[in-house]
C-alpha atoms as a PDB file:
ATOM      1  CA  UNK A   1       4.301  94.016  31.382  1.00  0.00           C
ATOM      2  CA  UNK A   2       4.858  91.208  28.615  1.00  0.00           C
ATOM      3  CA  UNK A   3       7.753  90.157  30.778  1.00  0.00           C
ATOM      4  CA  UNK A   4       5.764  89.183  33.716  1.00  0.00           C
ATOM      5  CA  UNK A   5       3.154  87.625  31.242  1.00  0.00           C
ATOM      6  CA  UNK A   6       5.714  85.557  29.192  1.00  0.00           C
ATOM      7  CA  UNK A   7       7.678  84.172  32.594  1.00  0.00           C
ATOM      8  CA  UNK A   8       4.039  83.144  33.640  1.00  0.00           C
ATOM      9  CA  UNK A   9       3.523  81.478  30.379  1.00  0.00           C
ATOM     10  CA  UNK A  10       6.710  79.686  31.044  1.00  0.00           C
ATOM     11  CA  UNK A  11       6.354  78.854  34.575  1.00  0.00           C
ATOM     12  CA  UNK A  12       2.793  77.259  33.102  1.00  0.00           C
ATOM     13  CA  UNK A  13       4.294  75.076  30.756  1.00  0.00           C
ATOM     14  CA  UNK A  14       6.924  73.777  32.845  1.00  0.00           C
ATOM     15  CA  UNK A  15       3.935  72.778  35.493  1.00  0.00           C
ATOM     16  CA  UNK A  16       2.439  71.529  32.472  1.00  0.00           C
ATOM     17  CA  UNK A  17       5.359  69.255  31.847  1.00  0.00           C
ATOM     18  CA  UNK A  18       5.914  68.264  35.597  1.00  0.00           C
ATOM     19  CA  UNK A  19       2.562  67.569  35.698  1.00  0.00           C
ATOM     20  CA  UNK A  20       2.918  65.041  33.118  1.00  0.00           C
ATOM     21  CA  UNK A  21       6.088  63.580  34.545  1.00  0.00           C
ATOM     22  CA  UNK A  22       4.759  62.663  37.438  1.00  0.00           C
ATOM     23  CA  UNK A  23       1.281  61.082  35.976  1.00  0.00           C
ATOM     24  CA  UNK A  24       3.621  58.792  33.848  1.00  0.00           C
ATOM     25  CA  UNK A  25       6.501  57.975  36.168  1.00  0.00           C
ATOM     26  CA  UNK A  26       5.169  58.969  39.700  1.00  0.00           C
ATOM     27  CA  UNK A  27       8.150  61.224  40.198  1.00  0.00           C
ATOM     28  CA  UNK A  28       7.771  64.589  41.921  1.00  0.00           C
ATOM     29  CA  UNK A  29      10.013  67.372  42.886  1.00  0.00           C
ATOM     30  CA  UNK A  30      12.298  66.653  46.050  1.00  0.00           C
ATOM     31  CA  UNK A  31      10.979  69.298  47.863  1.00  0.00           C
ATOM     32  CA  UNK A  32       7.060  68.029  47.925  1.00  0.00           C
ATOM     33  CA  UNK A  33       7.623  64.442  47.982  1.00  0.00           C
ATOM     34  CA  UNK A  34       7.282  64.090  51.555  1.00  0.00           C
ATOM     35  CA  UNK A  35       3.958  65.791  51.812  1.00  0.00           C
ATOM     36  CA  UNK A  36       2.430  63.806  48.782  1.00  0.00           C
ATOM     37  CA  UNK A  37       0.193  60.864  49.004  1.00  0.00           C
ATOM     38  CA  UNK A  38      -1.607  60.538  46.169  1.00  0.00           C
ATOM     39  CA  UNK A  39       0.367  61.115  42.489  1.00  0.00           C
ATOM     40  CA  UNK A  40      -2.300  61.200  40.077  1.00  0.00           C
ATOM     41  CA  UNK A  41      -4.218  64.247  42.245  1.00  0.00           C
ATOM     42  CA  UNK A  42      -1.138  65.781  42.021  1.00  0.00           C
ATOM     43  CA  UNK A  43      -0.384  65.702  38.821  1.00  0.00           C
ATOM     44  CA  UNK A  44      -3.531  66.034  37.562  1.00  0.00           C
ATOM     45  CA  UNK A  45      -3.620  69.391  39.767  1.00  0.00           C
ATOM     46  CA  UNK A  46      -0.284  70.585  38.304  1.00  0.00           C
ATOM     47  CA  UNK A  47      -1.625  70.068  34.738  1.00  0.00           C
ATOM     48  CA  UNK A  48      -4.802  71.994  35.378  1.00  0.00           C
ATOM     49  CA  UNK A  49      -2.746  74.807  37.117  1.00  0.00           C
ATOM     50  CA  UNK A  50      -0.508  74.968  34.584  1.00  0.00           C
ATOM     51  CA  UNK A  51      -2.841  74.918  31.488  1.00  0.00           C
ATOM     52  CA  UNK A  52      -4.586  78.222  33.159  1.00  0.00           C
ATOM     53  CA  UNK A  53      -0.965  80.046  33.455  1.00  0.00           C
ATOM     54  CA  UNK A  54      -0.225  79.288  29.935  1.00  0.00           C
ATOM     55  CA  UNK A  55      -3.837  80.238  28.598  1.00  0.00           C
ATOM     56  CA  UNK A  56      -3.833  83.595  29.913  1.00  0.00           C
ATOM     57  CA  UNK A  57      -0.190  84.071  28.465  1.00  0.00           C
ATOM     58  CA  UNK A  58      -0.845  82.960  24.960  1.00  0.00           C
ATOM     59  CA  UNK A  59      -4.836  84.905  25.602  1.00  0.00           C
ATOM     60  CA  UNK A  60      -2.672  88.289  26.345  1.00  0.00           C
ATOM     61  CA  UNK A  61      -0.516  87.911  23.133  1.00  0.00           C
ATOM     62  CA  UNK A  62      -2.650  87.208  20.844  1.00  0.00           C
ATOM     63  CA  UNK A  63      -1.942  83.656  19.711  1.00  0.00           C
ATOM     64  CA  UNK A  64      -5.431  82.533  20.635  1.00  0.00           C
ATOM     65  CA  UNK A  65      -8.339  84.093  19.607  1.00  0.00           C
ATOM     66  CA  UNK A  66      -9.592  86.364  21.509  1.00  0.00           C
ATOM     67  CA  UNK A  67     -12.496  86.421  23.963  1.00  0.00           C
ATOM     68  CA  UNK A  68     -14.781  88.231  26.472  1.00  0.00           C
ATOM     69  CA  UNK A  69     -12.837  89.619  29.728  1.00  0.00           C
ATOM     70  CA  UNK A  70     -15.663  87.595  31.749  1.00  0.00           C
ATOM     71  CA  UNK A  71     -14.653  84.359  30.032  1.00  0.00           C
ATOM     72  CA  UNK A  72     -10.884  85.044  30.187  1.00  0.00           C
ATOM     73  CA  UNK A  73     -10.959  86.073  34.200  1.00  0.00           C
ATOM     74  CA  UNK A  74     -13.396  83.500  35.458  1.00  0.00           C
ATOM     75  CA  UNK A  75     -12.365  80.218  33.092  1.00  0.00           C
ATOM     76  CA  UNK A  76      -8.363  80.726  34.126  1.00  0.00           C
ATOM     77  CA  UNK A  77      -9.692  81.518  38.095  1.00  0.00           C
ATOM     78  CA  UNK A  78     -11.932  77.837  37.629  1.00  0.00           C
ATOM     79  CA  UNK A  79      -8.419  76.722  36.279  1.00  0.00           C
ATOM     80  CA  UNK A  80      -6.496  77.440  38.355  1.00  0.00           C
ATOM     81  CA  UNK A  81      -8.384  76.749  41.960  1.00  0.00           C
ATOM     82  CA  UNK A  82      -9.471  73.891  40.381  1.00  0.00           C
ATOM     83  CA  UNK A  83      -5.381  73.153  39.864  1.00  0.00           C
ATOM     84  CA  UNK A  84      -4.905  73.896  43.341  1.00  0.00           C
ATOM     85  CA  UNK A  85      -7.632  71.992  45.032  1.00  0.00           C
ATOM     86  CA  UNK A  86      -6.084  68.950  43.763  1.00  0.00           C
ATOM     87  CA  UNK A  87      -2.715  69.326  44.677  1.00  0.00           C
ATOM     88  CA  UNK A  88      -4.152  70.127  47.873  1.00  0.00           C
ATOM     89  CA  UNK A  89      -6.038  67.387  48.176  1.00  0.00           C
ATOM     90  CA  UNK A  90      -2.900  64.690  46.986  1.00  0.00           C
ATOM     91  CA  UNK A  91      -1.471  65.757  50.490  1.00  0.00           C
ATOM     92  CA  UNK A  92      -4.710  65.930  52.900  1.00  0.00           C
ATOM     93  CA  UNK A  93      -6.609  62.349  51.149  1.00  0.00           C
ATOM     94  CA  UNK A  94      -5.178  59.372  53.121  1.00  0.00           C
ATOM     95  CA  UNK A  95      -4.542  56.485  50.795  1.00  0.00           C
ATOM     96  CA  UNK A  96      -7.063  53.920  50.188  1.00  0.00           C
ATOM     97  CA  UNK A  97      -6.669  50.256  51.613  1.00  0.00           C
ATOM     98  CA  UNK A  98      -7.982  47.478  50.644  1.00  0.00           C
ATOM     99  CA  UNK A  99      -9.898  45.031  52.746  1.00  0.00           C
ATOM    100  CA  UNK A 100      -7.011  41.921  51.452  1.00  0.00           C
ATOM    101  CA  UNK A 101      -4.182  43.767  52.580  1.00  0.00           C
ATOM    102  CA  UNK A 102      -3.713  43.590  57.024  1.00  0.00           C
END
């Protein structure tokens, strides 16, 4: 079992560091940049989704301290669809235009 948890603790932290690529440079993956529109929601959403994957890793091994089972299941679920709902929302959210710019 710490196997699973400790590839989704690394799978987190390289969303984690994706995520912060692509709020810095803009750059995404090959295989999404055709569907995304809006960066920032994207990386924003791959931080997020990645902070709940590592959380729950380092929660099951004992680096953090540990808390309630209701805190643990419900905070990485907010995380994480919270995560989601923004990368979601980078492809669906048409870019903005301004009035200047015909």
């Amino acid at each position: 079992m710490a196997w699973v948890v400790g590839t989704g603790g690394f799978l987190g932290l390289l969303a984690i560091a994706l995520g912060i690529v692509t709020l810095r440079t803009g750059w995404i993956l090959p295989t999404a940049r055709r569907h995304v529109i809006r960066h920032k929601l994207h990386g924003l959403g791959a931080l997020l989704t990645g902070a709940s994957a590592l959380l729950q890793s380092l929660l099951y091994f004992h680096i953090l301290p540990s808390v309630s089972w209701n805190v643990r299941f419900f905070g990485g679920n907010a995380l994480l669809f919270a995560g989601l709902t923004l990368i979601a929302l980078s492809q669906l959210l048409p870019l903005r235009r301004n009035a200047d710019q015909n």
